[in-house]
Protein backbone atom coordinates (compact mmCIF):
# COMPACT_ATOMS: atom_id res chain seq x y z
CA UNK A 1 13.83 19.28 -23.11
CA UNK A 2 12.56 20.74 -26.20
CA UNK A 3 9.46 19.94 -28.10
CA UNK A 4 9.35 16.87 -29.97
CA UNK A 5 8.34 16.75 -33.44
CA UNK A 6 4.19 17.32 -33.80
CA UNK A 7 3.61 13.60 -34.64
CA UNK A 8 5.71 12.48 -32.34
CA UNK A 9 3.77 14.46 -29.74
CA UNK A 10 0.16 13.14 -31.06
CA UNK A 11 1.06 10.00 -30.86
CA UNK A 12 2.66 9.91 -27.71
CA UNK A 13 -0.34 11.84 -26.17
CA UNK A 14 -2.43 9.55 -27.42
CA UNK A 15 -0.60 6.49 -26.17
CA UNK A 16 -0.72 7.96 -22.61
CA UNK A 17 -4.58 8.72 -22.73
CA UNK A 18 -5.25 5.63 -23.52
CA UNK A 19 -3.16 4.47 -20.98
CA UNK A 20 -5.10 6.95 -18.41
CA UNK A 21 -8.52 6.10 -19.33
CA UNK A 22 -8.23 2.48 -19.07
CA UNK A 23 -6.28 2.65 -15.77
CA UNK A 24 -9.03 4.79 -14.31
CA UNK A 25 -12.04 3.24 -15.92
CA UNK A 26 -11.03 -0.55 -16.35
CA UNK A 27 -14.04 -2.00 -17.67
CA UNK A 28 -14.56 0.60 -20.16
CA UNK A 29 -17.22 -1.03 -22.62
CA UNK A 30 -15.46 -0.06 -25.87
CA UNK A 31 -12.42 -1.95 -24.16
CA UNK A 32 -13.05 -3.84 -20.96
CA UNK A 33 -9.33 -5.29 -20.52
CA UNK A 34 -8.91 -4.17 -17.20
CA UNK A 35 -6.10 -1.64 -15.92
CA UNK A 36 -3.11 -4.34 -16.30
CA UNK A 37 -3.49 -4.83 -20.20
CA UNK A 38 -4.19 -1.08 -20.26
CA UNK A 39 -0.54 -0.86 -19.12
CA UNK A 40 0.95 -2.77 -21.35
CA UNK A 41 -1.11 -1.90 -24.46
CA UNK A 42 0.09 1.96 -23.61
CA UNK A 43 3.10 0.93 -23.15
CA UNK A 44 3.36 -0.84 -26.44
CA UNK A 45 1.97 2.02 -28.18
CA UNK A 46 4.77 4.16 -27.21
CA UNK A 47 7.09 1.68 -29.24
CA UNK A 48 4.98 1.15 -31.93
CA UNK A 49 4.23 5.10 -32.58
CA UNK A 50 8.28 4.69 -32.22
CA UNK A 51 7.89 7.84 -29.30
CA UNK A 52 10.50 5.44 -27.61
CA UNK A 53 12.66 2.83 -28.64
CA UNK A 54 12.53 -0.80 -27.28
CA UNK A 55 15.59 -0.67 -25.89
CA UNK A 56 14.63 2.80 -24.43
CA UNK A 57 11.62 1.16 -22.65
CA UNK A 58 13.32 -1.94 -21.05
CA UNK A 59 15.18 1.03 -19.48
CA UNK A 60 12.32 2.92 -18.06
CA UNK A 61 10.94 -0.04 -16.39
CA UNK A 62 12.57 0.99 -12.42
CA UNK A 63 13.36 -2.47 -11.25
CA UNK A 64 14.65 -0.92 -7.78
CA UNK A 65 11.03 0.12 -7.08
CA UNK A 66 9.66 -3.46 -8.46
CA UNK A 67 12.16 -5.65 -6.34
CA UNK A 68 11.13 -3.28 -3.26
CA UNK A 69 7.50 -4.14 -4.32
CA UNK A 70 7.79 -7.92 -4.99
CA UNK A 71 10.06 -8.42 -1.26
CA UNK A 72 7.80 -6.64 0.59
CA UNK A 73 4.89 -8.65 -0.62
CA UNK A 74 6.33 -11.79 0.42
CA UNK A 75 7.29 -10.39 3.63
CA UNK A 76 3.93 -9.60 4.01
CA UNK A 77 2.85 -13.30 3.53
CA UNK A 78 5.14 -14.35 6.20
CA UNK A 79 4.20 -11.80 8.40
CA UNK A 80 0.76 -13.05 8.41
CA UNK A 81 1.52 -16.55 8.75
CA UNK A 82 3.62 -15.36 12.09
CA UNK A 83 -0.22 -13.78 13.01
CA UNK A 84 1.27 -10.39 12.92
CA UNK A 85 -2.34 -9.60 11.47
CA UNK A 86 -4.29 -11.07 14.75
CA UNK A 87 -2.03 -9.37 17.27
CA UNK A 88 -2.70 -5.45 14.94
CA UNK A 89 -6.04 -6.31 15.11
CA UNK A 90 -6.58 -6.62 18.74
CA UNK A 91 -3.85 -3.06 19.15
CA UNK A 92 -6.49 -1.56 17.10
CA UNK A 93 -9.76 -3.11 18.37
CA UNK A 94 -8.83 -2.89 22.04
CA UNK A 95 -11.05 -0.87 23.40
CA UNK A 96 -12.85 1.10 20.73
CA UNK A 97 -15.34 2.89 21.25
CA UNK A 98 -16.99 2.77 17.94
CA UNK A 99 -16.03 3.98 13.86
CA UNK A 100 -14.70 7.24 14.80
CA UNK A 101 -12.28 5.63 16.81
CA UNK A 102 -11.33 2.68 14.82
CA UNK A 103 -10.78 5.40 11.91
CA UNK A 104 -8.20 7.54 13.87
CA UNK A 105 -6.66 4.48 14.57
CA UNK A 106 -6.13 3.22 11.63
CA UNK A 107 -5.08 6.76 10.32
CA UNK A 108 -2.22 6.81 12.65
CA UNK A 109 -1.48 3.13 12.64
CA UNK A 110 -0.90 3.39 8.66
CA UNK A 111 1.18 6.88 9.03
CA UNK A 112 3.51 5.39 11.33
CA UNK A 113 3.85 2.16 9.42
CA UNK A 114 4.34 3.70 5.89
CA UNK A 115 7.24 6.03 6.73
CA UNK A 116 9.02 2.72 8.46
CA UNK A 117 8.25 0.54 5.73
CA UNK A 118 7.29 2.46 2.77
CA UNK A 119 3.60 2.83 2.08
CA UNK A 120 3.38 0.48 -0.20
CA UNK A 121 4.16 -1.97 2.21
CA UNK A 122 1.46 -0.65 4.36
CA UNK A 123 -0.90 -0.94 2.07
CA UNK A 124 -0.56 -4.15 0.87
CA UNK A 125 -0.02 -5.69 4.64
CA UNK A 126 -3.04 -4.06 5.50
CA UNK A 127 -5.91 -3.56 3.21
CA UNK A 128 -7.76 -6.80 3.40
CA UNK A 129 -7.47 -6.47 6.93
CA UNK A 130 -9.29 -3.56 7.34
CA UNK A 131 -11.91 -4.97 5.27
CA UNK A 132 -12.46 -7.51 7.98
CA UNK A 133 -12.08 -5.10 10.81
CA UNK A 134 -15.08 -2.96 8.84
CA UNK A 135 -16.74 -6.25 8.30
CA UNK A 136 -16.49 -7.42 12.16
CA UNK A 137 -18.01 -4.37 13.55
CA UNK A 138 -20.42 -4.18 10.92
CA UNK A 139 -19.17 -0.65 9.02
CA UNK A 140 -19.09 0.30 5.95
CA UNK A 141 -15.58 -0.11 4.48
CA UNK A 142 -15.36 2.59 2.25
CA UNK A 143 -14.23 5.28 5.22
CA UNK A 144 -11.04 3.24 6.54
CA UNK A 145 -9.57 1.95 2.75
CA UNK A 146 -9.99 6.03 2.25
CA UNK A 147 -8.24 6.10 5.66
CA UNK A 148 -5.51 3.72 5.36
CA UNK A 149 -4.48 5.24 1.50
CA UNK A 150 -4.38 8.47 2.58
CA UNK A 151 -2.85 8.45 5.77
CA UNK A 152 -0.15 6.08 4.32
CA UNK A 153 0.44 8.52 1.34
CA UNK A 154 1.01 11.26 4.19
CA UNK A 155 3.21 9.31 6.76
CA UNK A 156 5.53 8.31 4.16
CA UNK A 157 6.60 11.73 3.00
CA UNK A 158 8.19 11.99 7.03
CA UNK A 159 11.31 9.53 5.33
CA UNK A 160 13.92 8.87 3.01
CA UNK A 161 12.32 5.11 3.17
CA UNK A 162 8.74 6.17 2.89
CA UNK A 163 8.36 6.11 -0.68
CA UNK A 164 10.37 5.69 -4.17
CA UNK A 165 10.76 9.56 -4.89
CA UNK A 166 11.75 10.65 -1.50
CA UNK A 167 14.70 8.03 -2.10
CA UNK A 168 15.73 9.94 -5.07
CA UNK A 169 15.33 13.15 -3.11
CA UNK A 170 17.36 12.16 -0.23
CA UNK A 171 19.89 10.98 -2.75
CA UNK A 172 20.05 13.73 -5.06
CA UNK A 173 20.16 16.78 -2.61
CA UNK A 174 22.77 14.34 -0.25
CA UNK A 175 20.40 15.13 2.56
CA UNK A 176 21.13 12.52 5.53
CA UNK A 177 18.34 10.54 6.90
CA UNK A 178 17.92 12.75 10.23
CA UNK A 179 17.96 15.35 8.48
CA UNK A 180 15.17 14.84 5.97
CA UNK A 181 13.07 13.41 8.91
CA UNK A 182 13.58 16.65 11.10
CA UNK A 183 12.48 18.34 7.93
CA UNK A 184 8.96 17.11 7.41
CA UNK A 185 7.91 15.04 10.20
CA UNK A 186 6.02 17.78 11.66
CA UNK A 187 4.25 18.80 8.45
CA UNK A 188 3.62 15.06 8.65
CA UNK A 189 2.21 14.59 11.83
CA UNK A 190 -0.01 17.47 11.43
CA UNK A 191 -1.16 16.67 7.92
CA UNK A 192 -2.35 13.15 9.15
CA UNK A 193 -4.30 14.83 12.10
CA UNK A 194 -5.76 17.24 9.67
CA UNK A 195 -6.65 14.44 6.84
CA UNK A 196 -8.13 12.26 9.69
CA UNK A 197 -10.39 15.36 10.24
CA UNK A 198 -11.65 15.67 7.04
CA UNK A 199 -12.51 11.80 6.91
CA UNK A 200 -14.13 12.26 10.18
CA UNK A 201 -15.94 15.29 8.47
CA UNK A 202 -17.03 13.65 5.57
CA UNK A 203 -18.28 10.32 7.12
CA UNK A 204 -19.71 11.83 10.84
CA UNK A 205 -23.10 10.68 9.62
CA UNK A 206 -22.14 7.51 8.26
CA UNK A 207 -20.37 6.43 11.07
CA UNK A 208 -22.65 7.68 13.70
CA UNK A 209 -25.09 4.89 13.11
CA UNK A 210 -24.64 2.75 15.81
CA UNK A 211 -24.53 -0.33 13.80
CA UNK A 212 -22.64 -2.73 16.27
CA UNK A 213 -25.89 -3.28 18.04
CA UNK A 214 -27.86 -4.34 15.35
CA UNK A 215 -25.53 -7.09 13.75
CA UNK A 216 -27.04 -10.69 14.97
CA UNK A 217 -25.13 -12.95 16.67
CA UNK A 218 -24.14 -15.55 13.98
CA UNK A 219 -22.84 -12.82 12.00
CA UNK A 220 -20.61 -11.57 14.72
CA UNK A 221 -19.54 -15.39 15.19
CA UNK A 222 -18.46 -15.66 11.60
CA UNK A 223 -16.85 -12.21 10.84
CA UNK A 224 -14.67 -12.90 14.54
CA UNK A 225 -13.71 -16.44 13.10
CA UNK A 226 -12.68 -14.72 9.67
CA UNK A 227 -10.26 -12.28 11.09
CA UNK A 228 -8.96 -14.79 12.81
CA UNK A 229 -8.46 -17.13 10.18
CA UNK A 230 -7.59 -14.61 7.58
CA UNK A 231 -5.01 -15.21 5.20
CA UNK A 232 -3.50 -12.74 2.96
CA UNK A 233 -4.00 -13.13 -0.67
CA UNK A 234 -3.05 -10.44 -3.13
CA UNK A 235 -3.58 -12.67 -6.53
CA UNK A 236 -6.64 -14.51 -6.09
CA UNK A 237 -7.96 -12.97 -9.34
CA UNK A 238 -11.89 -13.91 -7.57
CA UNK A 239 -13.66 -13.94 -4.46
CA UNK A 240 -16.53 -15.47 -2.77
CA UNK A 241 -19.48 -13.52 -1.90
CA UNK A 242 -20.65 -12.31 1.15
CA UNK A 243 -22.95 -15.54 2.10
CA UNK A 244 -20.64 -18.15 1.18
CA UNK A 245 -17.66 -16.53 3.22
CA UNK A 246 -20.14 -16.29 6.14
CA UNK A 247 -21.09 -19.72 5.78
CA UNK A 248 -17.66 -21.12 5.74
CA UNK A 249 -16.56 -19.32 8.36
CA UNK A 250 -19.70 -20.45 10.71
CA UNK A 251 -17.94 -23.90 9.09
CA UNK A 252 -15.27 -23.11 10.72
CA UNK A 253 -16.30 -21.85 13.99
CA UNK A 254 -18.60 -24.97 14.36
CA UNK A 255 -15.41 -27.08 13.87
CA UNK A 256 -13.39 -24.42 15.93
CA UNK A 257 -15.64 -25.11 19.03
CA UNK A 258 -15.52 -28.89 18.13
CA UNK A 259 -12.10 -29.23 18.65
CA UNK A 260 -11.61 -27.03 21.52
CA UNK A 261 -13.74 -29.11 23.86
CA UNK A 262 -12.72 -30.09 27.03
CA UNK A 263 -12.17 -33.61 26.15
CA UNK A 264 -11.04 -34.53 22.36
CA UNK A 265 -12.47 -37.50 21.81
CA UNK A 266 -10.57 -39.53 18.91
CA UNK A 267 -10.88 -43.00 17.18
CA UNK A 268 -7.34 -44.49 17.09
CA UNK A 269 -6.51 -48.57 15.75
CA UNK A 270 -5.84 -51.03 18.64
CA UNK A 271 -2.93 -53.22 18.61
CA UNK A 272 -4.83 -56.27 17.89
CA UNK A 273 -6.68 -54.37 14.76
CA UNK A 274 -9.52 -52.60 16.23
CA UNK A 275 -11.14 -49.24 16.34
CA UNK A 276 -11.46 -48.09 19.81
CA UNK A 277 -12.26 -43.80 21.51
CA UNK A 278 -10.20 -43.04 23.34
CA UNK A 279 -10.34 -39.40 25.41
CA UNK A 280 -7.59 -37.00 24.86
CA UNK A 281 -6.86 -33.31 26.30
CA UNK A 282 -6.55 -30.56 23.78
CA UNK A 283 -3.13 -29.99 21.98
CA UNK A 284 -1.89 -28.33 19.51
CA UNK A 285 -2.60 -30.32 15.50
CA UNK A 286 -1.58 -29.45 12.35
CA UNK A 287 -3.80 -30.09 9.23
CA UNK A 288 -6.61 -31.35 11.95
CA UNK A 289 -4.43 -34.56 12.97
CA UNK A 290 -4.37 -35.11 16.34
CA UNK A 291 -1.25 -35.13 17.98
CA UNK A 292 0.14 -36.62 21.21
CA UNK A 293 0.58 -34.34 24.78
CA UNK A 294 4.81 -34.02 24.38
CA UNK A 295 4.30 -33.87 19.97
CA UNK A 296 1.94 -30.95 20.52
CA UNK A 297 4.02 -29.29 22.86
CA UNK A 298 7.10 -29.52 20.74
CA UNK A 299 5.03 -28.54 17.77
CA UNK A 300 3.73 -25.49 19.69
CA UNK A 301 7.51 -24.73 20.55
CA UNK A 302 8.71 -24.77 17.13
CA UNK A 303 5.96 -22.79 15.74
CA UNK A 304 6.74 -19.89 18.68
CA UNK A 305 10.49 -19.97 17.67
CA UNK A 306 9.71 -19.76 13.50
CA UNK A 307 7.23 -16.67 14.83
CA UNK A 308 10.40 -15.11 16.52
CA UNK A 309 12.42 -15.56 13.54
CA UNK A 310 10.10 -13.79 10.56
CA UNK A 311 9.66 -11.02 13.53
CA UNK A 312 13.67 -10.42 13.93
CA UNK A 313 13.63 -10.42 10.18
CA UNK A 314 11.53 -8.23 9.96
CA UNK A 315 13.11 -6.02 12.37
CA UNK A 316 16.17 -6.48 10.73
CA UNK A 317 15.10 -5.38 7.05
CA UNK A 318 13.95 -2.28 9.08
CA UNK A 319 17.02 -1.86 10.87
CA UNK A 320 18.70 -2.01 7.65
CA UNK A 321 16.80 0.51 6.10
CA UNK A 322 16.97 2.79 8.27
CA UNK A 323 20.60 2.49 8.21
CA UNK A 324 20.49 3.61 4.53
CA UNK A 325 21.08 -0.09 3.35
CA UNK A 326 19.66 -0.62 -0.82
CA UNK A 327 15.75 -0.96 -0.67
CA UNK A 328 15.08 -3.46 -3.21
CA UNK A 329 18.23 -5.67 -2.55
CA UNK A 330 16.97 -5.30 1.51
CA UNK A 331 13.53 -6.47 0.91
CA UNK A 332 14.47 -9.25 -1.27
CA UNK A 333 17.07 -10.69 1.46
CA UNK A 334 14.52 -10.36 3.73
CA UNK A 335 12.04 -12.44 1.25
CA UNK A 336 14.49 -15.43 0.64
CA UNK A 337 15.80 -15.38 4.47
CA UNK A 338 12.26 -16.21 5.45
CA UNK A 339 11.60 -18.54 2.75
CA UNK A 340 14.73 -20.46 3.96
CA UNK A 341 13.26 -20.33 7.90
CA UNK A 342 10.31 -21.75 6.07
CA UNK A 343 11.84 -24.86 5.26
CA UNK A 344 9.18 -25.86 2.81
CA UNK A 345 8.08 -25.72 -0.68
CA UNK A 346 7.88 -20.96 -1.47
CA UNK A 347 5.53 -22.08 -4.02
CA UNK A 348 2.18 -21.57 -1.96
CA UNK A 349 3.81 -18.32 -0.58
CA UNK A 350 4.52 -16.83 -4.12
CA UNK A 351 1.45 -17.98 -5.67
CA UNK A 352 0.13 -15.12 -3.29
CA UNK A 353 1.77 -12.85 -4.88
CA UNK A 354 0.34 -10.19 -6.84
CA UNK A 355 2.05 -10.62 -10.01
CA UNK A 356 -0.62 -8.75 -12.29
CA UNK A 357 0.47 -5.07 -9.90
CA UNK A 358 4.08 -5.74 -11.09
CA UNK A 359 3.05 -5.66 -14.77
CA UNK A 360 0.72 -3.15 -14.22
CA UNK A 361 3.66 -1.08 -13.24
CA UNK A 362 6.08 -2.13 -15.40
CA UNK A 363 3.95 -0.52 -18.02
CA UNK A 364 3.28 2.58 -16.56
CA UNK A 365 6.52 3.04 -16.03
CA UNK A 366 7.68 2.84 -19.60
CA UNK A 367 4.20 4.67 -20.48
CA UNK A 368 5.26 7.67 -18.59
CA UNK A 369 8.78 7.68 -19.86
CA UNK A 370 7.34 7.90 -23.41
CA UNK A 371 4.86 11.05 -22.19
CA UNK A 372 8.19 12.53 -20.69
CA UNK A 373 10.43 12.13 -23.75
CA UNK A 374 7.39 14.07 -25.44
CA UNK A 375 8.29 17.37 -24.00
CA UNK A 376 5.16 18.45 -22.98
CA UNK A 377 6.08 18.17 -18.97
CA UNK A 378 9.46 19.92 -19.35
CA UNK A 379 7.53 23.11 -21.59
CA UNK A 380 4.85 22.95 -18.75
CA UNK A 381 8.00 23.72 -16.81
CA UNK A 382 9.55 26.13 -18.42
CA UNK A 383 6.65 28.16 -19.16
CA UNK A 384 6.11 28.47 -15.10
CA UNK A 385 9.66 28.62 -13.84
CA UNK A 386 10.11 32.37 -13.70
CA UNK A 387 6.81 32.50 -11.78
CA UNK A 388 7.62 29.94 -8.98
CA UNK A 389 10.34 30.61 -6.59
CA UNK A 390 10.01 29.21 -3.19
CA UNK A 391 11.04 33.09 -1.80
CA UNK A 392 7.68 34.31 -2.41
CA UNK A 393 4.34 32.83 -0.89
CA UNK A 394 2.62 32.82 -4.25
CA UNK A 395 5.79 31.28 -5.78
CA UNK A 396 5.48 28.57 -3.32
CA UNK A 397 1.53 28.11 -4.29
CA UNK A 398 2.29 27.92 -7.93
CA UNK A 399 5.22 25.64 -7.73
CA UNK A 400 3.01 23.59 -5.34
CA UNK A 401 -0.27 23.26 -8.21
CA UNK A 402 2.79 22.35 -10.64
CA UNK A 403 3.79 19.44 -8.42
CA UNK A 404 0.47 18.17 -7.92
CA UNK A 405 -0.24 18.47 -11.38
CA UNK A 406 2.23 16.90 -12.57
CA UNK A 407 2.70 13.92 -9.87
CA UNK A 408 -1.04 12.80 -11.33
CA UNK A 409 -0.74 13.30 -14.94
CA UNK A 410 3.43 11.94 -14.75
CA UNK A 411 3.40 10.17 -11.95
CA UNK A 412 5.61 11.58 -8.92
CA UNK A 413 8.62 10.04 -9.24
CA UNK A 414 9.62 10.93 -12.98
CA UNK A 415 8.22 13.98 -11.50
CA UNK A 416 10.78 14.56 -8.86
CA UNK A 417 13.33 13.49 -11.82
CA UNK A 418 11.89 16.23 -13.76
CA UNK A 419 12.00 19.28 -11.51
CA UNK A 420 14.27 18.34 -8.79
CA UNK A 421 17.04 19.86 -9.88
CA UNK A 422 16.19 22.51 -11.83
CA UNK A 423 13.89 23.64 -8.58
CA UNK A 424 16.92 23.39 -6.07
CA UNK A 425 18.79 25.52 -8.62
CA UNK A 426 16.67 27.99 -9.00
CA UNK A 427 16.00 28.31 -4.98
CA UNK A 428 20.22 27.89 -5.18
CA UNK A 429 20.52 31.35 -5.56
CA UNK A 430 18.90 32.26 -2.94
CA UNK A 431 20.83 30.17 -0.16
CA UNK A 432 21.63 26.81 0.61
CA UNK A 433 19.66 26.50 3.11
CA UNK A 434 16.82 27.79 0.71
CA UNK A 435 18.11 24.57 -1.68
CA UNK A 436 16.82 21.93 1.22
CA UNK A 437 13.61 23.84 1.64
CA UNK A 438 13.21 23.05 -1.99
CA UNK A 439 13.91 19.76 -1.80
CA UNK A 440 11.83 19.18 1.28
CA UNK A 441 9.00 20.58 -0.48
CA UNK A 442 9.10 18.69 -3.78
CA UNK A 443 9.19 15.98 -1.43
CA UNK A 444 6.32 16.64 0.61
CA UNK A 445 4.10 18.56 -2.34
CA UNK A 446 4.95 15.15 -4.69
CA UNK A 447 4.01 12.75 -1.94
CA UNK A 448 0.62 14.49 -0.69
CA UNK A 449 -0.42 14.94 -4.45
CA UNK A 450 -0.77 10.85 -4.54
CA UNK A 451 -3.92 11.42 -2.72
CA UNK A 452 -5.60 14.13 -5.14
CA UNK A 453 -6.91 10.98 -7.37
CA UNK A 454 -6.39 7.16 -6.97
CA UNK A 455 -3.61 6.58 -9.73
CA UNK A 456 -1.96 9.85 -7.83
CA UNK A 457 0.57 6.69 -5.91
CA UNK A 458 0.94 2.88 -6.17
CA UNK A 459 -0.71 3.05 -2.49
CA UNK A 460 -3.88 4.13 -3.99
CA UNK A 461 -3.73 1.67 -6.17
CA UNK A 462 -2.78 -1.20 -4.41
CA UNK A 463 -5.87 -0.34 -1.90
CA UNK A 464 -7.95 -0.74 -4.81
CA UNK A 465 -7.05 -3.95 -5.87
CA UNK A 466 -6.39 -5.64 -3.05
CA UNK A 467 -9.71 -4.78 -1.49
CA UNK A 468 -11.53 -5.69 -5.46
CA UNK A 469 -9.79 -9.01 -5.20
CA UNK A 470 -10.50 -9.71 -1.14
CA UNK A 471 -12.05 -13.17 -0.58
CA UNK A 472 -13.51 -12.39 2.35
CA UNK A 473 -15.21 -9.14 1.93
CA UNK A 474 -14.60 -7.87 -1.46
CA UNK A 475 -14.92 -3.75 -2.10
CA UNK A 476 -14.68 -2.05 -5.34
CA UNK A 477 -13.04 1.65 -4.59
CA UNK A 478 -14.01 3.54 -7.35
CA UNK A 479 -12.03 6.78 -9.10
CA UNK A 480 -14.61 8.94 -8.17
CA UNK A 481 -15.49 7.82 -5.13
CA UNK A 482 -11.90 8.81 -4.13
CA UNK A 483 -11.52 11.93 -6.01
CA UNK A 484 -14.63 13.21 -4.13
CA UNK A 485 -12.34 12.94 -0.84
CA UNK A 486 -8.77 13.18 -2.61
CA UNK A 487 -9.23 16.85 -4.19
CA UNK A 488 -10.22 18.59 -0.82
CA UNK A 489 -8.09 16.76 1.22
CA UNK A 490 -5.21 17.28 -0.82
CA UNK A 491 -5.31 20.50 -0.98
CA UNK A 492 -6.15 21.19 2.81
CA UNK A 493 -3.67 18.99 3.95
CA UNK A 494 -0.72 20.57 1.50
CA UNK A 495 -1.57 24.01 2.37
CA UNK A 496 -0.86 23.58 5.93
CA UNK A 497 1.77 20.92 5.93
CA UNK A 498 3.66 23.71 3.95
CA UNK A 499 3.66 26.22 6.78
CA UNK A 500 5.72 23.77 8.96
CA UNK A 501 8.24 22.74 6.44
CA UNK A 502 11.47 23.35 7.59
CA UNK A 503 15.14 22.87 6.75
């Protein structure tokens, strides 16, 4: 693509910094609007400097990756009404002998997880939860959301379902799913033991401190009652500080052990008008109505069998995936087929969804399309082509800082749309077996680079605000506080999952 005309250029540039700076600094004080209005206003920018037209940008927005995004979330919801959140929690608890341990966990719970149902996913199932987890056991949080980003970011680049660009990749270069997956899941599984390393490296001290022993008693009470009574919301737009969330949760403890006493004692009307106690074993209630011996055992019954069905849905939107089935179109059947199971009003469900992420997005996306349309990523790529074929270790490096340069300036999927096939033709020439090395390499090169900074992915960022916006425990995960850990591990990780890249 050739240069556009200087103006154009300036004010496209300009557009995208903007853009930038507000998405990593969000309450800049010349323009505190936060990083969802930064999106748009960059976006609208690249209209008004006319680098794009508006028709051009309603087409940039990739409504694939949004539907995928917006299913998944309400999966998620269901998911943790089902308690899928309780019974992870005690797989990753069980046992643990400390932080170290609970971070390797989570490291290789989150790889797994991401290349099954796309990191994204991961991320948003499981962020808040790790906040309790760190909260329970008294840690600081900041090692696992590090953790659970990173390692997700990693175990997705193992599939053609992992993440958005590996899609195009796979479809692109015609690459079958086995394939692809013999490819890079060993680069994968050795790149998540190596970034779980470096995490372990870079926190030893901090999570050395054996800090289990010194939280008191009431604390423990109330940070076991709120994992257990945790509920998954990704658009409260506040939280509640530390005390209050303590306090309601000894709340609900107190009332917890109330209710699970031996005996319920409860005041029912007479027939003849009267208020009379009357004893009554413990059963199942619903909205803290107490419920009769065969009603609570039908309600317990029907609550097992809705459990089973969001699980086999579940299962089944992975089945279909993996089957090659359309991402989006699968997560959204998925959504609706468990808001029909529901049987009740979605509104409550979709109220948790995080609405202000899909904007966010939406105006990246035509952002970045604007920045492309400027030339300035295509002459980066021309001016290094000659330099970096894959048949030469140092064309390999170079092609590899081009990547990871351009997946967090671009973003990696216009990225991968970018170089993809102008880097399998070049390698092409070579062989075709050279032409899937290529591939698998943009893929894995484009994938890694989302942990260099935190707008490198959507994971990154979807850690970030869901752990901001936590009611429970609340965490702000700042850009430099991950760039401190992202450049380093990056480029560790990279280097050797590039040795065991195959295809």
């Amino acid at each position: 693509m050739a240069m556009e005309a200087p103006l154009k250029v300036a004010l496209g540039t300009l557009a995208f910094v903007v853009f930038w700076i507000l998405a990593v600094f969000p309450a800049v004080p010349c323009l505190p609007i936060g990083r969802t209005a930064g999106s748009l206003l960059g976006a609208l920018l690249m209209v008004i400097f006319r680098v794009i037209s508006p028709e051009e940008a309603y087409s940039a927005i990739d409504l694939p990756i949004l539907g995928l995004l917006f299913g998944t979330m309400v999966v998620s919801v269901f998911l943790e009404k089902a308690d899928m959140f309780k019974y992870l929690g005690h797989l990753l608890s069980w046992k643990s002998r400390g932080g170290k341990d609970l971070l390797l966990r989570i490291c290789l719970v989150s790889a797994i997880a991401s290349a099954l149902f796309t990191n994204d996913t991961c991320c948003v199932v499981l962020t808040e939860f790790v906040l309790n987890v760190a909260r329970k056991n008294n840690l600081p949080p900041k090692p696992f959301l590090l953790a659970l980003a990173s390692s997700s970011n990693i175990g997705s680049a193992a599939t053609p379902i992992g993440n958005p660009q590996n899609l195009v990749i796979a479809l692109q270069s015609g690459m079958s799913f086995v394939e692809f997956l013999s490819g890079i899941v060993v680069a994968m599984l050795v790149g998540v033991v190596v970034n779980a390393a470096i995490l372990l490296c870079y926190f030893w001290r901090l999570l050395s401190a054996d800090k289990d022993e010194d939280v008191d008693s009431a604390a423990a009470v109330a940070a076991e009652v709120d994992v257990n009574l945790h509920r998954f919301s990704p658009a409260t737009m506040s939280h509640l500080n530390i005390k209050n969330s303590q306090a309601s949760a000894s709340d609900a403890s107190a009332q917890s052990s109330i209710s699970g006493a031996a005996n319920l004692r409860c005041r029912t009307s007479s027939a003849d008008g009267g208020v009379t106690d009357s004893a009554m074993a413990p059963n199942p209630s619903r909205d803290g109505i107490c419920v009769s011996g065969d009603d609570g055992a039908s309600t317990t019954w029907r609550t097992q069998l809705w459990k089973t069905c969001v699980y086999l849905v579940t299962v089944g939107m992975l089945i279909s995936l993996l089957l090659g089935l359309n991402m989006s179109w699968t997560a959204i059947t998925a959504a609706l087929a468990l808001v029909v199971l529901d049987f009740k009003d979605a509104l409550p469900c979709l109220e948790k969804i995080s609405y202000s992420l899909l904007i966010f997005f939406s105006g990246m996306f035509i952002t970045v399309n604007g920045f492309n349309k400027t030339g300035i990523p295509s002459a980066l790529w021309e001016f290094v082509e000659p330099y970096a074929q894959i048949d030469t270790v140092g064309g390999v490096a170079l092609l590899s800082l081009v990547i990871l340069l351009l997946s967090n300036v671009a973003s990696n999927v216009p990225t991968v749309l970018l170089l993809g096939a102008r880097v399998a033709a070049s390698a092409a020439i070579v062989s075709l077996a050279e032409e899937m090395r290529a591939w698998l390499i943009l893929a894995w090169v484009s994938t890694v680079a989302g942990n260099l900074s935190l707008l490198g992915s959507a994971a990154n960022l979807i850690v970030c605000e869901q752990a901001r916006k936590a009611k429970s425990f609340g965490y702000n995960l700042s850009f430099l506080g991950h760039l401190v850990f992202g450049i380093p591990s990056t480029l560790i990780v990279t280097a050797i999952g590039l040795v065991f890249v195959r295809s």
